[in-house]
C-alpha atoms as a PDB file:
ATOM      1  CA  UNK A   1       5.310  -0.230  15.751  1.00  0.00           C
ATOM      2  CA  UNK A   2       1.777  -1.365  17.423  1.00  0.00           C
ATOM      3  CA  UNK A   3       2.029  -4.438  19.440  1.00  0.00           C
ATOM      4  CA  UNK A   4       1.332  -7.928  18.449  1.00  0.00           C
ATOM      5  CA  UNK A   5      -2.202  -7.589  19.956  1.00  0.00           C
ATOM      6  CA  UNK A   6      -3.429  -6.060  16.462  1.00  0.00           C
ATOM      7  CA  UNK A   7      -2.483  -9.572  15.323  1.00  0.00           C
ATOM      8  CA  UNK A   8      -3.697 -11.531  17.745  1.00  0.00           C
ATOM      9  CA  UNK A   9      -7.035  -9.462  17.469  1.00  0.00           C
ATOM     10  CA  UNK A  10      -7.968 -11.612  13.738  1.00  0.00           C
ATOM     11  CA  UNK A  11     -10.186 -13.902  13.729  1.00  0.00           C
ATOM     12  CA  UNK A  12      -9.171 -16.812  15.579  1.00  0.00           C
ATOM     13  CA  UNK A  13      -8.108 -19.659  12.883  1.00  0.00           C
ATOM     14  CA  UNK A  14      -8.579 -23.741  14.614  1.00  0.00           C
ATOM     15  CA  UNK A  15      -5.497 -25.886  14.347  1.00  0.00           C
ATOM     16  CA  UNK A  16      -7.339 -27.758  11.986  1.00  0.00           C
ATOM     17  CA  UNK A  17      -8.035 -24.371   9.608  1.00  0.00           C
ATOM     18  CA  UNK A  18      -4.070 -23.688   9.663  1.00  0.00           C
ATOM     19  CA  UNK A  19      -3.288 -27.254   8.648  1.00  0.00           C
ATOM     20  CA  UNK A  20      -5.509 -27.938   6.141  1.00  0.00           C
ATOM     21  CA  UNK A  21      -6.566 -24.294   4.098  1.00  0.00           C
ATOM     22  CA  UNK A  22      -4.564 -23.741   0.721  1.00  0.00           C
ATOM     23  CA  UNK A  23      -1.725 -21.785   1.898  1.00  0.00           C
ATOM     24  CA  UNK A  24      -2.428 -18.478  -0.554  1.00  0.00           C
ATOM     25  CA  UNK A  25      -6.399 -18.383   1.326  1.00  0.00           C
ATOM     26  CA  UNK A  26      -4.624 -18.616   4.896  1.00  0.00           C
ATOM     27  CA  UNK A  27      -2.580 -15.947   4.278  1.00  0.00           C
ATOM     28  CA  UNK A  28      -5.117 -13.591   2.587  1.00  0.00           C
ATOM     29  CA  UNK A  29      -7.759 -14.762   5.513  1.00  0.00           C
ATOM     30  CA  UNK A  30      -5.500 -13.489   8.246  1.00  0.00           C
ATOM     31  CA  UNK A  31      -3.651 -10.691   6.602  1.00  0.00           C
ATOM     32  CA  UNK A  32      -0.164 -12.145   6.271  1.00  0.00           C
ATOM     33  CA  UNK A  33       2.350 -11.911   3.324  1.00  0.00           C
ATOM     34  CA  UNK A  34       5.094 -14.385   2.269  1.00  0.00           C
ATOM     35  CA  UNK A  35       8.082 -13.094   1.344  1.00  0.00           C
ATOM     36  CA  UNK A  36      11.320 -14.461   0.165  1.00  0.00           C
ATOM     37  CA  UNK A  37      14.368 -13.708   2.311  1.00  0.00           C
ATOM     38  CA  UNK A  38      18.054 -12.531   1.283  1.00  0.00           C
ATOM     39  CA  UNK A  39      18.943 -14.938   3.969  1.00  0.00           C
ATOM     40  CA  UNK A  40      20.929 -17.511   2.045  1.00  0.00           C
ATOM     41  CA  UNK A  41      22.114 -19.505   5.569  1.00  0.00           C
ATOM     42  CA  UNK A  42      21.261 -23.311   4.905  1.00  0.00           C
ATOM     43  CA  UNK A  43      19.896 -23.293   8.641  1.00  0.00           C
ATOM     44  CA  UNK A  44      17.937 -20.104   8.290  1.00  0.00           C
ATOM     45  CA  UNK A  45      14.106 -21.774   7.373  1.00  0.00           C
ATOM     46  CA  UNK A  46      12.465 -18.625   7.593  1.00  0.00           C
ATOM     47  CA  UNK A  47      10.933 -15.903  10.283  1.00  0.00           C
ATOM     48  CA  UNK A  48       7.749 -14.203  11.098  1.00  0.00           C
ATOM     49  CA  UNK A  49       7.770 -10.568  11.587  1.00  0.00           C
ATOM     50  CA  UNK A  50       4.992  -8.492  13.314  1.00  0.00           C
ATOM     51  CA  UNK A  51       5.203  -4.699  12.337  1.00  0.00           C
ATOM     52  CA  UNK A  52       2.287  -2.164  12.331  1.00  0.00           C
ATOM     53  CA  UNK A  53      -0.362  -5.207  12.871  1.00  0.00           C
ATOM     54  CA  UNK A  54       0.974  -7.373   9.799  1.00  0.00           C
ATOM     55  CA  UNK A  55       2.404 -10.652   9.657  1.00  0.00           C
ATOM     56  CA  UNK A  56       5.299 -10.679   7.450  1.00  0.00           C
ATOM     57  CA  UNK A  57       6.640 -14.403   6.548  1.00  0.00           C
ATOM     58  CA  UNK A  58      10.022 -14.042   5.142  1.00  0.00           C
ATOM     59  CA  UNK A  59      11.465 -17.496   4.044  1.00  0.00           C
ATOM     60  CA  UNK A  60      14.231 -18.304   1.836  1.00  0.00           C
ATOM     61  CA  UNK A  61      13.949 -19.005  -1.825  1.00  0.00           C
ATOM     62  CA  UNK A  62      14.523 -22.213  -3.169  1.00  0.00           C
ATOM     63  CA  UNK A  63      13.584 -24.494  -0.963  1.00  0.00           C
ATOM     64  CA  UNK A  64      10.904 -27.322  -1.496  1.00  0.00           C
ATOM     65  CA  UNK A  65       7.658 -26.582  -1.645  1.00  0.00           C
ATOM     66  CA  UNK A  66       6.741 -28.629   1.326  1.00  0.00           C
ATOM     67  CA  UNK A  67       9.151 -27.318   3.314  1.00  0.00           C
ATOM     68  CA  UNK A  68       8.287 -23.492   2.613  1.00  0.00           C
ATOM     69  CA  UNK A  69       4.069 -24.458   3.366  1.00  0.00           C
ATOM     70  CA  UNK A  70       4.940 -26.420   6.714  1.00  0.00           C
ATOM     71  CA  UNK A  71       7.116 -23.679   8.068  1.00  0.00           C
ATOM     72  CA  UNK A  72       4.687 -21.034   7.169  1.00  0.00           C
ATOM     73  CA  UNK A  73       2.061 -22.706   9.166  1.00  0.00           C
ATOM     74  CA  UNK A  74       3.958 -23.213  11.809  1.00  0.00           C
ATOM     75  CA  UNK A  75       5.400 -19.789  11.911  1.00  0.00           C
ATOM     76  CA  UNK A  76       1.665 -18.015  11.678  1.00  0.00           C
ATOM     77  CA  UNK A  77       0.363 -20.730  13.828  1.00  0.00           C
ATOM     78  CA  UNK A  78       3.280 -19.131  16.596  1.00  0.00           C
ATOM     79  CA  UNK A  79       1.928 -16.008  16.152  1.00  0.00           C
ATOM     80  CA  UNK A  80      -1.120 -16.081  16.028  1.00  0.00           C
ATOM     81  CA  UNK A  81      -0.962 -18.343  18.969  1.00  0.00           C
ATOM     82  CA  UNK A  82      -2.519 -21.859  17.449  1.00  0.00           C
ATOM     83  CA  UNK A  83      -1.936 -24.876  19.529  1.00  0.00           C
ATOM     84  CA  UNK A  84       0.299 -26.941  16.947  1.00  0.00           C
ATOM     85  CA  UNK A  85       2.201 -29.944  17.584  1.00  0.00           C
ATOM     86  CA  UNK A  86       6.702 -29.362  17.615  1.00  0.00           C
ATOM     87  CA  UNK A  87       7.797 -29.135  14.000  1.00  0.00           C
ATOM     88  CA  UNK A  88       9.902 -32.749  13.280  1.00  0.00           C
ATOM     89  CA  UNK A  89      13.304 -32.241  13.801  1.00  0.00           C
ATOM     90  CA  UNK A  90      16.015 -30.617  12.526  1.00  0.00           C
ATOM     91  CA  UNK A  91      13.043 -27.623  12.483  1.00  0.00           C
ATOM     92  CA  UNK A  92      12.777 -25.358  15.397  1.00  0.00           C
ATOM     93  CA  UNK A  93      10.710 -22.435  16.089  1.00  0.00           C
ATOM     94  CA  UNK A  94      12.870 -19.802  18.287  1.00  0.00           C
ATOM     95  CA  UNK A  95      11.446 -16.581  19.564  1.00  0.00           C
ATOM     96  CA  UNK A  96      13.264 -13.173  19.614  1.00  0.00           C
END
């Protein structure tokens, strides 16, 4: 596994760019892929996973659309290190 500096090594996207790009052209601009989860917990939003220089979003299925595109910015803004305000609560971002 190479280290999350092959992620952080993309082109640097502006708060702004995160917030604001259609989700799908975010994704494909920094080399990330959404992924639905097996994770069926009703407290388990979703996760960002760096292996082998990609960003792997896995989120749960079903879930509203609004939630599923705020928590995937949030989560690639995390990684890749974008100044973003706190998510609103009950949402937390928790690093392992």
């Amino acid at each position: 596994m190479k280290s999350t500096q092959a992620v952080l090594d993309r082109p640097v996207i502006s708060p702004t760019r995160l917030l604001e790009a259609p989700l799908p052209q975010l994704l494909a601009e920094v080399g990330a892929e959404l992924v639905d989860s097996r994770i069926t917990d009703a407290a388990f939003t979703g996760a960002a996973v760096v292996a082998d220089g990609r960003v792997l979003l896995s989120m749960p299925p079903g879930r509203p659309e609004w939630e599923r595109d705020a928590v995937a910015r949030a989560l690639l803004g995390d990684v890749l290190r974008v100044p973003l305000p706190p998510l609103p609560s009950p949402y937390t971002l928790t690093e392992l």
